[in-house]
Every structure is written in C-alpha cells, then in structure tokens.
Protein backbone atom coordinates (compact mmCIF):
# COMPACT_ATOMS: atom_id res chain seq x y z
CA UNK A 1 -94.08 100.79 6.44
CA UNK A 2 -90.65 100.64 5.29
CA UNK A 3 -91.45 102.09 1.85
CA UNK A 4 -92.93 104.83 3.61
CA UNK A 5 -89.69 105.51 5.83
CA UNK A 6 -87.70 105.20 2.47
CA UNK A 7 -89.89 108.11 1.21
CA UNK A 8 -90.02 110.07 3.98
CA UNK A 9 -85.96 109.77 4.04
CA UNK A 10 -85.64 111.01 1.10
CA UNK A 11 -87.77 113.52 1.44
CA UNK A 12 -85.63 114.88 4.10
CA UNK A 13 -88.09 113.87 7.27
CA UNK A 14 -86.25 113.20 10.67
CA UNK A 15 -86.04 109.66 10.52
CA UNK A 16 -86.77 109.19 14.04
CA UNK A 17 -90.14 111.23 13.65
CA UNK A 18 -90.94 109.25 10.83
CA UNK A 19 -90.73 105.85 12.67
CA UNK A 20 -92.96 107.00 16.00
CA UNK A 21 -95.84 108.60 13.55
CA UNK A 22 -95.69 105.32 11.62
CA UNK A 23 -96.13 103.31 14.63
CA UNK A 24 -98.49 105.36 16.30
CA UNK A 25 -100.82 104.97 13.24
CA UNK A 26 -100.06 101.40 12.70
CA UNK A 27 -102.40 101.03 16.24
CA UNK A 28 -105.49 102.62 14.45
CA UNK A 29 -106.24 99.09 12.49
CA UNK A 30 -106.16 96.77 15.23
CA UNK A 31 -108.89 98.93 17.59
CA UNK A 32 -111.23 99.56 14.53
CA UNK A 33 -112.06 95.66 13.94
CA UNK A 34 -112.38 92.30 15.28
CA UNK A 35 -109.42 90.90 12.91
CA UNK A 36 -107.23 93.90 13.00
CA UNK A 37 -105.20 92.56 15.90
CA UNK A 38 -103.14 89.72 17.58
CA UNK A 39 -106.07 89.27 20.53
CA UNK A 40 -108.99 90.33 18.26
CA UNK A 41 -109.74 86.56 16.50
CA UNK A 42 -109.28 85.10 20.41
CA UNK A 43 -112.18 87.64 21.68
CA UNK A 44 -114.01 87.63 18.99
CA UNK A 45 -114.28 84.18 18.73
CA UNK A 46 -115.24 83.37 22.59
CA UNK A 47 -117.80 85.35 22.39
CA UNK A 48 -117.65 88.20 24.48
CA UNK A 49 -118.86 90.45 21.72
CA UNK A 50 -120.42 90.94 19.05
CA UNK A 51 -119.37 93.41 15.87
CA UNK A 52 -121.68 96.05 15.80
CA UNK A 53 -120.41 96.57 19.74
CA UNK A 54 -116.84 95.63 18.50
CA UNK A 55 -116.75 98.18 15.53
CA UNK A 56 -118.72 101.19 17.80
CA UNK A 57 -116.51 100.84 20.43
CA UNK A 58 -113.30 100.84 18.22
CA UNK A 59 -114.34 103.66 15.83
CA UNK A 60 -114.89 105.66 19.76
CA UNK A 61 -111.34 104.37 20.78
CA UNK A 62 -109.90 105.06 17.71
CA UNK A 63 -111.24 108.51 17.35
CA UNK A 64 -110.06 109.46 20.93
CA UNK A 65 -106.60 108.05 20.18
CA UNK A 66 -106.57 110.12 17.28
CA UNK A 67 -107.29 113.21 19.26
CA UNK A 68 -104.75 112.57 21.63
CA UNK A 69 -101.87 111.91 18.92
CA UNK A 70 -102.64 115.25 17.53
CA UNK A 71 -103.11 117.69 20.77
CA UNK A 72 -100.82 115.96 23.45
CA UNK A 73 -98.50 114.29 20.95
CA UNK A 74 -97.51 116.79 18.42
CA UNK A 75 -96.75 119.39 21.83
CA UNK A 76 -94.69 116.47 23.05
CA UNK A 77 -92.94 115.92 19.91
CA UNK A 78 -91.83 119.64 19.59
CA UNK A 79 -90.57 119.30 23.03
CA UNK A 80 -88.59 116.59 22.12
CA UNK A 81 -87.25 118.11 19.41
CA UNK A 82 -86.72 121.43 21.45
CA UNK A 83 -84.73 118.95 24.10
CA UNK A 84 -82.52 117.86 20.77
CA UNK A 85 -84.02 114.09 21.97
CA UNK A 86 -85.54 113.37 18.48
C-alpha cells in the first residue's frame, strides 16, 4: 500500500483520498476467503464452515460492499470534499 500512496502522491491525488480508498479495498481480501483475515484460520478451523459456504458467502459480501463503496461512498466523499473535510 505504501507504494501505491507514493504513486498516487505524485500523481497529484489528495493524499487523504488516497489512504481511505486504499483501506476500504484492503477489506475486500479478508471477506472473499477463509485465510484472508485475522479471525478467518480461527473459524475456519473450528469448524463452523465449510469453503464452498465460506467463499459464496464472501464473494455475496464482498460484492455488496463493493456496491456500497461506489453509490453511498463516492456521494459521501464529494461531500466531504465539498465540506473542505478531506
């Protein structure tokens, strides 16, 4: 991630606009598998589910979060930026 700040920088990106769509997307690989985040291995390995169930319902989760990044948080980023908070 920092290499893509660096480049975005340089590009002339806000910084701060940078960081929270590089975070947001960072969440996308921990909800898509079973490794892919901190409480993943610990669920996983209990038992609780299994991967086809794991990977369906993450691809669903991750697809909705998607959705919502782009409708809800690009209109709350431009008010944000309309606010002069970012």
């Amino acid at each position: 991630m920092p290499v893509f700040a660096m480049l975005a920088n340089v590009s002339g990106a806000p910084l701060m606009l940078t960081a929270l769509a590089l975070l947001f997307s960072n969440s996308y690989g921990g909800m898509v598998t079973h490794y892919g985040g901190a409480a993943g291995p610990v669920i996983f390995g209990v038992g609780y589910n299994d991967i086809k169930s794991w990977w369906l319902v993450g691809a669903v989760l991750t697809i909705l979060t998607f959705l919502v990044h782009i409708t809800i948080g690009i209109w709350w980023w431009n008010m944000l930026i309309d606010w002069n908070m970012l």
